[in-house]
PDB file of N, CA and C in Angstrom:
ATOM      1  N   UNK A   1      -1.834 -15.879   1.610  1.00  0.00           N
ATOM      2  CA  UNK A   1      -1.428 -15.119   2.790  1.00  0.00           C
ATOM      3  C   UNK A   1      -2.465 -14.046   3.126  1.00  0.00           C
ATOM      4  N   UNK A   2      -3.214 -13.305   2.058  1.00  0.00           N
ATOM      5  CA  UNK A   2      -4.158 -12.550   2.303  1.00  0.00           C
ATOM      6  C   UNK A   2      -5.186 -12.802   2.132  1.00  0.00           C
ATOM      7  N   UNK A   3      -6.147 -12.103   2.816  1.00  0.00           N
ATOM      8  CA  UNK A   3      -7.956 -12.556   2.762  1.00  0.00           C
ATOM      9  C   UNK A   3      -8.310 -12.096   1.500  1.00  0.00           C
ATOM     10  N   UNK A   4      -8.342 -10.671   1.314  1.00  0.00           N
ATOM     11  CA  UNK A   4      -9.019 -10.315   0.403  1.00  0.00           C
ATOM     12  C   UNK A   4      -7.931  -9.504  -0.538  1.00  0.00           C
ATOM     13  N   UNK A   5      -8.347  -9.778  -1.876  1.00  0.00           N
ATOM     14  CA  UNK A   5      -7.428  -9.105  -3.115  1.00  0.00           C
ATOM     15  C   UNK A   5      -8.358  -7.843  -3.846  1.00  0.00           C
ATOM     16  N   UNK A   6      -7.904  -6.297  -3.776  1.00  0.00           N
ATOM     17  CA  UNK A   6      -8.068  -5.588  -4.510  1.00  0.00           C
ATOM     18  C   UNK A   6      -7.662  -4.656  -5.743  1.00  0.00           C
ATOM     19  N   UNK A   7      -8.497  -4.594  -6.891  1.00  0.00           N
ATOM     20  CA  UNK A   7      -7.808  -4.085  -7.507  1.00  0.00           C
ATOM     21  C   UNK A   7      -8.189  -2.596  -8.191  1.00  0.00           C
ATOM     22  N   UNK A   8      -7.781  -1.771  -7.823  1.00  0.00           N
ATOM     23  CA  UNK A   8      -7.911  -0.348  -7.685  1.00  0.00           C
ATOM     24  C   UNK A   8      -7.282   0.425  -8.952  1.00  0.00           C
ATOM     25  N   UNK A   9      -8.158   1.582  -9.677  1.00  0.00           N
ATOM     26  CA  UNK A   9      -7.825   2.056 -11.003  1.00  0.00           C
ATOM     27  C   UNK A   9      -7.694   3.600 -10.690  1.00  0.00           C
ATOM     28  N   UNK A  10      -6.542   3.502 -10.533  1.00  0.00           N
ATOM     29  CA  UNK A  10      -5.948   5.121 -10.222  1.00  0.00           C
ATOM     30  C   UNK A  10      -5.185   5.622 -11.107  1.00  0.00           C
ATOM     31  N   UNK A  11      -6.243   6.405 -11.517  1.00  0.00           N
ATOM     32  CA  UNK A  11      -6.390   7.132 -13.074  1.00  0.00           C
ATOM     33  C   UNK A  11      -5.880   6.351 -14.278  1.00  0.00           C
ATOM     34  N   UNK A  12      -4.386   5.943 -14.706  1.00  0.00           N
ATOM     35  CA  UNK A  12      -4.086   5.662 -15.598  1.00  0.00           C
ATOM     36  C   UNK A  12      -3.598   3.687 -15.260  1.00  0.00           C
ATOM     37  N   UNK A  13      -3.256   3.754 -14.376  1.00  0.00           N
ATOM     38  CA  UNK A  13      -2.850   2.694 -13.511  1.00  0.00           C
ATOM     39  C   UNK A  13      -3.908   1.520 -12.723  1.00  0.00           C
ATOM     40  N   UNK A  14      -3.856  -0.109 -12.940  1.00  0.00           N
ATOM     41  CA  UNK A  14      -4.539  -0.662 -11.473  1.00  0.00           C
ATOM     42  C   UNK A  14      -3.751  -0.797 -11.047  1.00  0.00           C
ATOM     43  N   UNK A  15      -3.716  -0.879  -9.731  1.00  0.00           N
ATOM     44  CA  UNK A  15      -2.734  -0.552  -8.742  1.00  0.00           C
ATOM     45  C   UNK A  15      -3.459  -2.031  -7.422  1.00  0.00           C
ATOM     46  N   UNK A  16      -2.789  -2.950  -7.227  1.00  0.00           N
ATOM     47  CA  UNK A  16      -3.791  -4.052  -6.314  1.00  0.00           C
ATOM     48  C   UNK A  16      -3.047  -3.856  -4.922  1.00  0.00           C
ATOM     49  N   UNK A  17      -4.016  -4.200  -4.285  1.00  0.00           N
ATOM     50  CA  UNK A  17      -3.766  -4.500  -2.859  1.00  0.00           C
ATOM     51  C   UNK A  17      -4.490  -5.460  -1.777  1.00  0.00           C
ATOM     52  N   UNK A  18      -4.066  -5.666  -1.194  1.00  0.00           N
ATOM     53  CA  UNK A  18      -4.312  -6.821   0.025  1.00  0.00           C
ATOM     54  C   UNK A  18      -4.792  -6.851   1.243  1.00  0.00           C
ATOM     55  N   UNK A  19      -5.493  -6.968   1.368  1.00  0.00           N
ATOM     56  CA  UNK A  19      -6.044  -7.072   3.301  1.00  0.00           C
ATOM     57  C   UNK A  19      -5.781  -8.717   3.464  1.00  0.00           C
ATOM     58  N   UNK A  20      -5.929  -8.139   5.252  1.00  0.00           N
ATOM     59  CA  UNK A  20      -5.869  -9.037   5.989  1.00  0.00           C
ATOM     60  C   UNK A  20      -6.552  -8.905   7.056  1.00  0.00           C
ATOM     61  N   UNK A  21      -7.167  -9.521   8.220  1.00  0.00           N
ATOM     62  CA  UNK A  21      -7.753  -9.405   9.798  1.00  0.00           C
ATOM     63  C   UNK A  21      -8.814  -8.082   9.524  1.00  0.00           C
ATOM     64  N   UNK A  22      -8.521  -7.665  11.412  1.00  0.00           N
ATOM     65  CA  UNK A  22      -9.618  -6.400  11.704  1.00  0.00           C
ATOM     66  C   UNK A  22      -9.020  -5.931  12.339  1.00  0.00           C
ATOM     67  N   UNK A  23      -9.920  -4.167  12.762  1.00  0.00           N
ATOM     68  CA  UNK A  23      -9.341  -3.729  13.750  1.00  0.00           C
ATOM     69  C   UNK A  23      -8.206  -2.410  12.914  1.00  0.00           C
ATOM     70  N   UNK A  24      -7.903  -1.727  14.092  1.00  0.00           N
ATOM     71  CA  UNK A  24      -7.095  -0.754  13.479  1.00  0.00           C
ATOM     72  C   UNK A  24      -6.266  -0.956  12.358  1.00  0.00           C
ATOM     73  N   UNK A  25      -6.342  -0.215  11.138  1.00  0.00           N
ATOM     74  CA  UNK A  25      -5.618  -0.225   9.595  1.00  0.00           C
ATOM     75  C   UNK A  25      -4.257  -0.224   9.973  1.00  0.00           C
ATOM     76  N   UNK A  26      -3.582  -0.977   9.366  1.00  0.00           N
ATOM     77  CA  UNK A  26      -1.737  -0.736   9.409  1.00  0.00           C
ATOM     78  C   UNK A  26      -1.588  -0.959   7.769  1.00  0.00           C
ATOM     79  N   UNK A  27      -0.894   0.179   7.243  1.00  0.00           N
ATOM     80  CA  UNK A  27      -0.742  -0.026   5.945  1.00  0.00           C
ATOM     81  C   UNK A  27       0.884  -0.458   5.487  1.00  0.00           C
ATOM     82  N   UNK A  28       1.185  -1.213   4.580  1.00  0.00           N
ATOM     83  CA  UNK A  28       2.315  -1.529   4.480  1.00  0.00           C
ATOM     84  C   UNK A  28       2.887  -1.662   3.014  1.00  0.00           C
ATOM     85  N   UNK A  29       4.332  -0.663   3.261  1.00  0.00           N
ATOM     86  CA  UNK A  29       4.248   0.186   1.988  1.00  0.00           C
ATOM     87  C   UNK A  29       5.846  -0.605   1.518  1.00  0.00           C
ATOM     88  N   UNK A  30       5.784  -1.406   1.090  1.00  0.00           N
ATOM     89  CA  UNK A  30       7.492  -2.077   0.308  1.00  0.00           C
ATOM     90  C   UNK A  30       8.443  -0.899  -0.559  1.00  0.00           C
ATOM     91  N   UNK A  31       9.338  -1.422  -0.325  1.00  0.00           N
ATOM     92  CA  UNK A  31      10.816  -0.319  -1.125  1.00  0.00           C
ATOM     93  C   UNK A  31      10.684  -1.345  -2.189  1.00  0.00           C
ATOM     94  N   UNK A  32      11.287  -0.245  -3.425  1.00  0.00           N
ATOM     95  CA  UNK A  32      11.919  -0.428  -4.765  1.00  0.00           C
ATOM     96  C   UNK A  32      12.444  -1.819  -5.122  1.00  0.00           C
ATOM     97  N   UNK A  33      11.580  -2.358  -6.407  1.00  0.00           N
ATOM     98  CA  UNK A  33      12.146  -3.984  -6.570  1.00  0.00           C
ATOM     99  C   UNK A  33      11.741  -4.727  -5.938  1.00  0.00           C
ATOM    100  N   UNK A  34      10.859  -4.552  -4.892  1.00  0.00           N
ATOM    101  CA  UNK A  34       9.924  -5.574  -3.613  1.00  0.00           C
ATOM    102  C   UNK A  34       8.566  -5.292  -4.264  1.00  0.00           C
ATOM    103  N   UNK A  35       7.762  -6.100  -3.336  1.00  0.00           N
ATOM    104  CA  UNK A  35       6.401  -6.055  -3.725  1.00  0.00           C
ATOM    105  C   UNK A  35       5.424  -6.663  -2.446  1.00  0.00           C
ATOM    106  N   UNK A  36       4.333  -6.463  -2.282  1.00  0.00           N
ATOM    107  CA  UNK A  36       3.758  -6.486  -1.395  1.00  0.00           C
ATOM    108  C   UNK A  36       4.036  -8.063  -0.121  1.00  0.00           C
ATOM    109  N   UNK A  37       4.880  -8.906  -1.231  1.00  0.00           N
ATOM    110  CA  UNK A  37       4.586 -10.495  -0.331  1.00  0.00           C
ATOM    111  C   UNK A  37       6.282 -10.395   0.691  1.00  0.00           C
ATOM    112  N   UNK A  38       6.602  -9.130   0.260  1.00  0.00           N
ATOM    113  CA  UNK A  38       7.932  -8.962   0.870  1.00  0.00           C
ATOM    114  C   UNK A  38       7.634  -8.890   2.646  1.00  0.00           C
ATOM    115  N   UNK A  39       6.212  -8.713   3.176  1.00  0.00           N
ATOM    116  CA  UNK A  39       5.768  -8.452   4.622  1.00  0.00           C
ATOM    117  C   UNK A  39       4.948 -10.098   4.570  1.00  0.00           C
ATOM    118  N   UNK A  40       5.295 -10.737   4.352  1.00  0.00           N
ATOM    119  CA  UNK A  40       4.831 -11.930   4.563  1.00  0.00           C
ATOM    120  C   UNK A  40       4.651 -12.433   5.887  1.00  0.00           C
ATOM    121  N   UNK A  41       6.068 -12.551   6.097  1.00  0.00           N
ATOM    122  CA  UNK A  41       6.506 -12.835   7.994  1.00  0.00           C
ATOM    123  C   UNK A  41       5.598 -11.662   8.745  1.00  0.00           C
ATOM    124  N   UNK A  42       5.375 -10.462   8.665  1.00  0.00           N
ATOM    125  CA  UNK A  42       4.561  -9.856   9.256  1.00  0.00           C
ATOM    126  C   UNK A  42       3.033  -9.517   9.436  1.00  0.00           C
ATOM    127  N   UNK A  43       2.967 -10.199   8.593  1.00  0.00           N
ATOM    128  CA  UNK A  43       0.773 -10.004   7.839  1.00  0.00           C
ATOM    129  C   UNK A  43       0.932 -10.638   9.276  1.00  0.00           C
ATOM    130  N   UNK A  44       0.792 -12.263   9.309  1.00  0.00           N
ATOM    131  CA  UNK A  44       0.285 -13.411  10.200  1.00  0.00           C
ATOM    132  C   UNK A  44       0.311 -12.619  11.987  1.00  0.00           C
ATOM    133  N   UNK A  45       1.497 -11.921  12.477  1.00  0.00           N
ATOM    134  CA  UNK A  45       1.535 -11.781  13.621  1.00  0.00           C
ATOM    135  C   UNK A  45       1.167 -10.163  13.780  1.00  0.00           C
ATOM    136  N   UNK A  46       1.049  -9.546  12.644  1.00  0.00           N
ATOM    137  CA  UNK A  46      -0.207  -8.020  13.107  1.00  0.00           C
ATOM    138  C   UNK A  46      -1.466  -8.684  12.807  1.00  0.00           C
ATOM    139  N   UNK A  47      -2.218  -9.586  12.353  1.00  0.00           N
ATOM    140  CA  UNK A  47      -3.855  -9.637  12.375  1.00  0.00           C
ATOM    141  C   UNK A  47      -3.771 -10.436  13.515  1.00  0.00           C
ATOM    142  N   UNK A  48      -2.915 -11.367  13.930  1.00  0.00           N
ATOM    143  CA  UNK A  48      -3.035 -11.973  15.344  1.00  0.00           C
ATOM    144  C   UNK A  48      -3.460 -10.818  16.602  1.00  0.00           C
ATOM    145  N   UNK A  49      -2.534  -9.906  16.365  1.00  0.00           N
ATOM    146  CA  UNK A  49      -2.346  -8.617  17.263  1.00  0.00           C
ATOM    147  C   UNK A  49      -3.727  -7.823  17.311  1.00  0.00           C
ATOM    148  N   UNK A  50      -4.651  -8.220  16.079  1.00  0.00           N
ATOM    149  CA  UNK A  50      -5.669  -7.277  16.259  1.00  0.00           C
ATOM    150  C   UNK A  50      -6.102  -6.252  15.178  1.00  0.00           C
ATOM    151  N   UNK A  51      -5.017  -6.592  13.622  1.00  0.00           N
ATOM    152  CA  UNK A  51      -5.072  -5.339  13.017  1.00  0.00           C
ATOM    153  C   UNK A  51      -5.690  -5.696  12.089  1.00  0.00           C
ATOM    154  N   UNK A  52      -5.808  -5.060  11.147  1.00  0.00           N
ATOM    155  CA  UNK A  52      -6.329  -4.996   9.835  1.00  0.00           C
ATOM    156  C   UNK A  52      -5.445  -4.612   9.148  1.00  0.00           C
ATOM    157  N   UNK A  53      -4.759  -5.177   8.402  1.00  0.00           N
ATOM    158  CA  UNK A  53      -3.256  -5.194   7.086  1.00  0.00           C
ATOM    159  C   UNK A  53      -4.133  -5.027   6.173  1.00  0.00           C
ATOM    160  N   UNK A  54      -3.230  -3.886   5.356  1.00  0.00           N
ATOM    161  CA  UNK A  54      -3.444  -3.733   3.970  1.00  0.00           C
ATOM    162  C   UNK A  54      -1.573  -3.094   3.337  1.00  0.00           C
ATOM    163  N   UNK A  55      -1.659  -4.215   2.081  1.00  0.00           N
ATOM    164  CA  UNK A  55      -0.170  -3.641   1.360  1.00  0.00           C
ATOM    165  C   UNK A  55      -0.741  -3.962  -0.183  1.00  0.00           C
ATOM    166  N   UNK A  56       0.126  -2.914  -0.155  1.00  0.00           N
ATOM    167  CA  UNK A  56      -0.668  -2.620  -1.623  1.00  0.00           C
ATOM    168  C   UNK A  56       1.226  -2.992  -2.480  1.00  0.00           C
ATOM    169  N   UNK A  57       1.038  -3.058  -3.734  1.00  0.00           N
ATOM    170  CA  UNK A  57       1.951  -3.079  -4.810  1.00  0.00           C
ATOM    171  C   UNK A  57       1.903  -1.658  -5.515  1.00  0.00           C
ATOM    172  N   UNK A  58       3.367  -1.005  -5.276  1.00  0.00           N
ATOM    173  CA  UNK A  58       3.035   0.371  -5.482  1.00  0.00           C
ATOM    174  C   UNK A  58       3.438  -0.293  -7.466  1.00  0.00           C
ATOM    175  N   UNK A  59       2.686   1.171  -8.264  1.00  0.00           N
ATOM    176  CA  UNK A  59       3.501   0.739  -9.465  1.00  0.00           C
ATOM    177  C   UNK A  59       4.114   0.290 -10.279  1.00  0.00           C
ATOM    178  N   UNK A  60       4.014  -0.085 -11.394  1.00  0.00           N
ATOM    179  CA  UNK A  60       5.378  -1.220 -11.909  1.00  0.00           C
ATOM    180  C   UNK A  60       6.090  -2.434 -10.524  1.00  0.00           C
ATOM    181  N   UNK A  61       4.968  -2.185  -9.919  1.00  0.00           N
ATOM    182  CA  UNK A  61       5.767  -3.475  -8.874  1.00  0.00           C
ATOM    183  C   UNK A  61       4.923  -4.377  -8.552  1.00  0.00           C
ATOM    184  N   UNK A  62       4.788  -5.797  -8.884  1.00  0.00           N
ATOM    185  CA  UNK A  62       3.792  -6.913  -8.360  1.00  0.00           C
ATOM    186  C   UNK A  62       3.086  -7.102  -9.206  1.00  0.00           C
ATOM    187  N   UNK A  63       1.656  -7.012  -8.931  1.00  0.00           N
ATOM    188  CA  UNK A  63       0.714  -6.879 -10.023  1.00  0.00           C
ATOM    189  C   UNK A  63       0.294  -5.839 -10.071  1.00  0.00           C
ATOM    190  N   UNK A  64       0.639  -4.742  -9.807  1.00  0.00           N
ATOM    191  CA  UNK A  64       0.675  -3.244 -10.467  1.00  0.00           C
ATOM    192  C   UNK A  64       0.591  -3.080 -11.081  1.00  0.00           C
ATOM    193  N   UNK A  65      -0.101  -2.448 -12.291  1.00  0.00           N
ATOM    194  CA  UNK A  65       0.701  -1.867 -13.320  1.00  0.00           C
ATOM    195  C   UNK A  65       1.616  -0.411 -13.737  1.00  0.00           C
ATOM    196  N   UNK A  66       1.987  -0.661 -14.661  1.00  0.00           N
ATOM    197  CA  UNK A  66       3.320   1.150 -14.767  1.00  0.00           C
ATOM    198  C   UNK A  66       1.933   2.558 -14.694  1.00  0.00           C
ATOM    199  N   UNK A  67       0.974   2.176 -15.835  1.00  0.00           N
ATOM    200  CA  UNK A  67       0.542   3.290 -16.166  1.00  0.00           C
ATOM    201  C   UNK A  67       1.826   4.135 -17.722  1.00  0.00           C
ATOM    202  N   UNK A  68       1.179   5.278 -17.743  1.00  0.00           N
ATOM    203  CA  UNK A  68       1.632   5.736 -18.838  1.00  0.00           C
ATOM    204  C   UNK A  68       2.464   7.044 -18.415  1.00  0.00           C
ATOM    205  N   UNK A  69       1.955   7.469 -17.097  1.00  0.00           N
ATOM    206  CA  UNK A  69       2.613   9.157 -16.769  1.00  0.00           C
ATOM    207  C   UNK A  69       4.060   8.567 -16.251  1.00  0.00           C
ATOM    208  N   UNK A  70       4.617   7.474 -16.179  1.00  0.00           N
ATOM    209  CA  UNK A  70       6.234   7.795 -15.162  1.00  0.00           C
ATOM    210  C   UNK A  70       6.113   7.119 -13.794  1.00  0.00           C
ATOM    211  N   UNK A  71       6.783   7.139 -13.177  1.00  0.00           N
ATOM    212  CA  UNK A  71       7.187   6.850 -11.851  1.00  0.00           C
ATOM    213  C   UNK A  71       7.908   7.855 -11.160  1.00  0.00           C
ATOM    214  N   UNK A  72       6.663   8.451  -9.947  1.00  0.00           N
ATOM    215  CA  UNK A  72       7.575   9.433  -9.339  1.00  0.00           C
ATOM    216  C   UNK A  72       6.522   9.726  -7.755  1.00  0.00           C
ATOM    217  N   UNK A  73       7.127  10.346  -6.618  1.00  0.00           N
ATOM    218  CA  UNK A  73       6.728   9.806  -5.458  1.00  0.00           C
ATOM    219  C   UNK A  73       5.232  10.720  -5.205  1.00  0.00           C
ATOM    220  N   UNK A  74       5.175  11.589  -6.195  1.00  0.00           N
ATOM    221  CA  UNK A  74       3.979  12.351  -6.266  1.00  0.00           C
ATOM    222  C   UNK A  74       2.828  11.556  -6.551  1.00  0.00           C
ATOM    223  N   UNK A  75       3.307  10.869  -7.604  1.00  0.00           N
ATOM    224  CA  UNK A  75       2.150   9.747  -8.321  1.00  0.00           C
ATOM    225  C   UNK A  75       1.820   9.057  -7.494  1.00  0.00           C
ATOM    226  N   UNK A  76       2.881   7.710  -6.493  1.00  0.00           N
ATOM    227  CA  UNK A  76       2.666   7.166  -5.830  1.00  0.00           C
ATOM    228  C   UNK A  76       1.943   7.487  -4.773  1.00  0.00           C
ATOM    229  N   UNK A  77       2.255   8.884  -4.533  1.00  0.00           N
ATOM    230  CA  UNK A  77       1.158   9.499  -3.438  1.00  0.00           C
ATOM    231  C   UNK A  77      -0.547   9.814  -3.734  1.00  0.00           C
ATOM    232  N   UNK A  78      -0.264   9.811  -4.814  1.00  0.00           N
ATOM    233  CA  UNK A  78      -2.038   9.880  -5.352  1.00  0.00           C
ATOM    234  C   UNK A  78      -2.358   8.749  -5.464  1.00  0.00           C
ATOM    235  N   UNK A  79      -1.828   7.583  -5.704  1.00  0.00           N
ATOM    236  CA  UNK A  79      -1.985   6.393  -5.673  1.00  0.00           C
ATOM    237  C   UNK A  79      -2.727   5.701  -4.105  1.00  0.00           C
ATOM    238  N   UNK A  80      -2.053   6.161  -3.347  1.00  0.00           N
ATOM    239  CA  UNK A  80      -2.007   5.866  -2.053  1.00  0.00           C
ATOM    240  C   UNK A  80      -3.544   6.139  -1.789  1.00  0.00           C
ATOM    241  N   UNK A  81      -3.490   7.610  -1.797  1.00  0.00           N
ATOM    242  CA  UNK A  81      -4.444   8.546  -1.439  1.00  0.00           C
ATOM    243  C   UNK A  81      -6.010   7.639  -2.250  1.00  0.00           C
ATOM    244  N   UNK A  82      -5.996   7.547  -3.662  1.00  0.00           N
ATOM    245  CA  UNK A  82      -6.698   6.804  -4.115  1.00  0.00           C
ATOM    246  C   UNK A  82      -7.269   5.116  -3.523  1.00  0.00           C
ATOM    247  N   UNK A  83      -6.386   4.557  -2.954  1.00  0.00           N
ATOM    248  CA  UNK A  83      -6.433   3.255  -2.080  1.00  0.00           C
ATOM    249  C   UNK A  83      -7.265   3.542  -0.914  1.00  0.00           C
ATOM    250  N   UNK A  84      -7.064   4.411  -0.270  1.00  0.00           N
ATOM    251  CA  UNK A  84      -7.703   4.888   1.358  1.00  0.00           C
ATOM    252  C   UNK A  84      -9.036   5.377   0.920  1.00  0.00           C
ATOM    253  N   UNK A  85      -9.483   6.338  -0.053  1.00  0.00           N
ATOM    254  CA  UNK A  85     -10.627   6.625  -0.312  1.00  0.00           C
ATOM    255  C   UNK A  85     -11.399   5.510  -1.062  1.00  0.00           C
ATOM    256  N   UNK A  86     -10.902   4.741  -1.827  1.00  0.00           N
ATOM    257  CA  UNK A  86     -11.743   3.880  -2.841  1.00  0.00           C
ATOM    258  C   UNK A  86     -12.479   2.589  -1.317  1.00  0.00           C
ATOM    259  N   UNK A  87     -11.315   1.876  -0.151  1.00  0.00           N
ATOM    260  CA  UNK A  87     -11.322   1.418   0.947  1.00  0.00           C
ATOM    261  C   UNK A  87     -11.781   2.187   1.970  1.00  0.00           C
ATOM    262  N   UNK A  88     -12.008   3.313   1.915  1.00  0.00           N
ATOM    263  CA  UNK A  88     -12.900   3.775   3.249  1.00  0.00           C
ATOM    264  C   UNK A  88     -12.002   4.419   4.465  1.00  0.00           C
ATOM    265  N   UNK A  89     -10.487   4.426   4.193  1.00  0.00           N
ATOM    266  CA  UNK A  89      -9.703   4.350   5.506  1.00  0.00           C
ATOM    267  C   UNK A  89      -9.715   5.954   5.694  1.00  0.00           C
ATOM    268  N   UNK A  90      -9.527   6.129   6.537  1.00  0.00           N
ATOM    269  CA  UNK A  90      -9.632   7.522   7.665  1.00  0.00           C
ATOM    270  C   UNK A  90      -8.625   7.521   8.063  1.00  0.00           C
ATOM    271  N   UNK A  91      -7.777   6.659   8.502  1.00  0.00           N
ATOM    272  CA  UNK A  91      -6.511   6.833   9.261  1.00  0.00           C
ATOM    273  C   UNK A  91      -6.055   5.498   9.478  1.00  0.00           C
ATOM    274  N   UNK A  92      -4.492   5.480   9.908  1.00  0.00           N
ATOM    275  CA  UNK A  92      -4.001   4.117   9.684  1.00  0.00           C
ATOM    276  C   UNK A  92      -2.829   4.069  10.162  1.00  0.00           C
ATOM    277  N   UNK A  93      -1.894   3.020  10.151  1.00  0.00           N
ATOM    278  CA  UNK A  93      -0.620   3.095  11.141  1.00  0.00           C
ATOM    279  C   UNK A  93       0.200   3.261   9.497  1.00  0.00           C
ATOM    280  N   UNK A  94       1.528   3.541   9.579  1.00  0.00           N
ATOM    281  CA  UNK A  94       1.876   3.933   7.986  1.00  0.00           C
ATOM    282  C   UNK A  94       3.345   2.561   8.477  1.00  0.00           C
ATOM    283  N   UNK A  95       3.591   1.788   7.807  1.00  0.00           N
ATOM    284  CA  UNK A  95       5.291   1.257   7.936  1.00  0.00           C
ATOM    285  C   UNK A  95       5.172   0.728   6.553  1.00  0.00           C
ATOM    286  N   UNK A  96       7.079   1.440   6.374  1.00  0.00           N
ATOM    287  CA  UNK A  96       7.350   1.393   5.176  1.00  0.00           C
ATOM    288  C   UNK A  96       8.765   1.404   5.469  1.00  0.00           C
ATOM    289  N   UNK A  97       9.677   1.145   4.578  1.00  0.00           N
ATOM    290  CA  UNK A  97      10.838   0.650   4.199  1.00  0.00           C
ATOM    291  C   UNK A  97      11.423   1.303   2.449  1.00  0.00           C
ATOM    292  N   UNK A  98      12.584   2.146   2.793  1.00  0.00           N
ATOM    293  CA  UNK A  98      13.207   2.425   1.468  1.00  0.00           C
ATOM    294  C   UNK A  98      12.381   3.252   0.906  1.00  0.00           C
ATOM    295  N   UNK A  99      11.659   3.032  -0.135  1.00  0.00           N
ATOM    296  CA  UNK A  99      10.931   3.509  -1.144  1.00  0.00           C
ATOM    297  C   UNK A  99       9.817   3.786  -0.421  1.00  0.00           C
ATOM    298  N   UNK A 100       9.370   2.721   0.191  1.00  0.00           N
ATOM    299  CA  UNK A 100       7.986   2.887   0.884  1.00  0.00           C
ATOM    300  C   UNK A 100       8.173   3.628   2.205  1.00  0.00           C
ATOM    301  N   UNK A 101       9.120   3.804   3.093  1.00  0.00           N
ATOM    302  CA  UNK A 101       9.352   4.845   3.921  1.00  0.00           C
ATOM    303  C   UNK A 101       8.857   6.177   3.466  1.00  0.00           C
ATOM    304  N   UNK A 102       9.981   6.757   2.124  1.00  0.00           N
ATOM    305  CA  UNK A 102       9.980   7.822   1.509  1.00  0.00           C
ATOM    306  C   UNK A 102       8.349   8.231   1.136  1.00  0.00           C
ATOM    307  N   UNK A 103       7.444   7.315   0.730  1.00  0.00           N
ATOM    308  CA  UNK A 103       6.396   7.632   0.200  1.00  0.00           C
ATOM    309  C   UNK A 103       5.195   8.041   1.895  1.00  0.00           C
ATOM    310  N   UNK A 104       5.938   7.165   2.451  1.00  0.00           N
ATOM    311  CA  UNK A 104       5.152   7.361   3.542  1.00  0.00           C
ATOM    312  C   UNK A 104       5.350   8.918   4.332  1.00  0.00           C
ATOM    313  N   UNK A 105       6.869   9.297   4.040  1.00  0.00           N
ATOM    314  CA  UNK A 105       7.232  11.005   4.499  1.00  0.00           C
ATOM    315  C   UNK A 105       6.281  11.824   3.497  1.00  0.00           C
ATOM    316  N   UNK A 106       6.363  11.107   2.097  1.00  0.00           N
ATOM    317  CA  UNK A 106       5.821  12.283   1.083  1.00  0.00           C
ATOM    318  C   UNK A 106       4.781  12.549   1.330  1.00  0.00           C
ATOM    319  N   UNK A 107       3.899  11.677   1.745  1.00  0.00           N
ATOM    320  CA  UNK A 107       2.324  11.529   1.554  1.00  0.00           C
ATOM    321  C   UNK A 107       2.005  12.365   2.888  1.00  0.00           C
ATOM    322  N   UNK A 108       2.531  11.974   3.799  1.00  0.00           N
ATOM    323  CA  UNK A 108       1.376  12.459   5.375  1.00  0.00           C
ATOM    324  C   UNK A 108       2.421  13.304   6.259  1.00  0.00           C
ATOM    325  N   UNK A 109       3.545  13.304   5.895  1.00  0.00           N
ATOM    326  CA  UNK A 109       5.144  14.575   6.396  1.00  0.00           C
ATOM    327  C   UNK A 109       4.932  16.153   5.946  1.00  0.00           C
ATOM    328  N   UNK A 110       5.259  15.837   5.238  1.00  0.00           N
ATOM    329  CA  UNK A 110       5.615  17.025   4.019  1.00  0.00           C
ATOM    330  C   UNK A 110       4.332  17.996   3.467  1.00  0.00           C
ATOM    331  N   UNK A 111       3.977  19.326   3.881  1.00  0.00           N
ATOM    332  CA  UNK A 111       3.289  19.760   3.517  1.00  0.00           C
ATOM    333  C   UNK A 111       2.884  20.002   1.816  1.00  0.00           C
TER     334      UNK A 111
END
């Protein structure tokens, strides 16, 4: 389903993620117990549209791994943060769901 597979070492954790197409970044962030192939139905008709998909497997989810510090939305946010800089992204469309909603308030909401 995806073009390219990355796998990203944020700090204690690899943490992988997925592209797809070109064109403006849309990042796509799965809730709790899901994992990145949960936007399946949606990869195909945003790179049609023009975009460039990336979903990553947050933590203990997919081919993630736990890491050793815990699970908590701070982490996941450095996680994130780590993905966009290691990839180059500057800015991006954020959709997320559940867990991945929440991370998406934590990260770029919430001072």
């Amino acid at each position: 389903m995806y073009e390219k597979q990355h796998e990203i070492i944020c700090e204690d954790a690899k943490i992988c993620c997925y592209e797809s197409g070109s064109g403006v970044t849309v990042v796509l962030l799965h809730g709790n117990g899901e994992d990145s192939s949960y936007w399946s139905k949606q990869v195909p008709t945003l790179v049609k549209a023009g975009f460039r998909v990336l979903a990553m497997d947050s933590r203990r989810h997919g081919r993630s791994e736990a890491g050793t510090r815990g699970l908590s939305f701070d982490l996941f946010a450095d996680d994130l943060r780590s993905v966009f800089r290691v990839l180059g992204i500057i800015s991006a469309h954020i959709v997320g769901f559940s867990d991945g909603g929440n991370l998406a308030i934590w990260q770029f909401a919430l001072p």
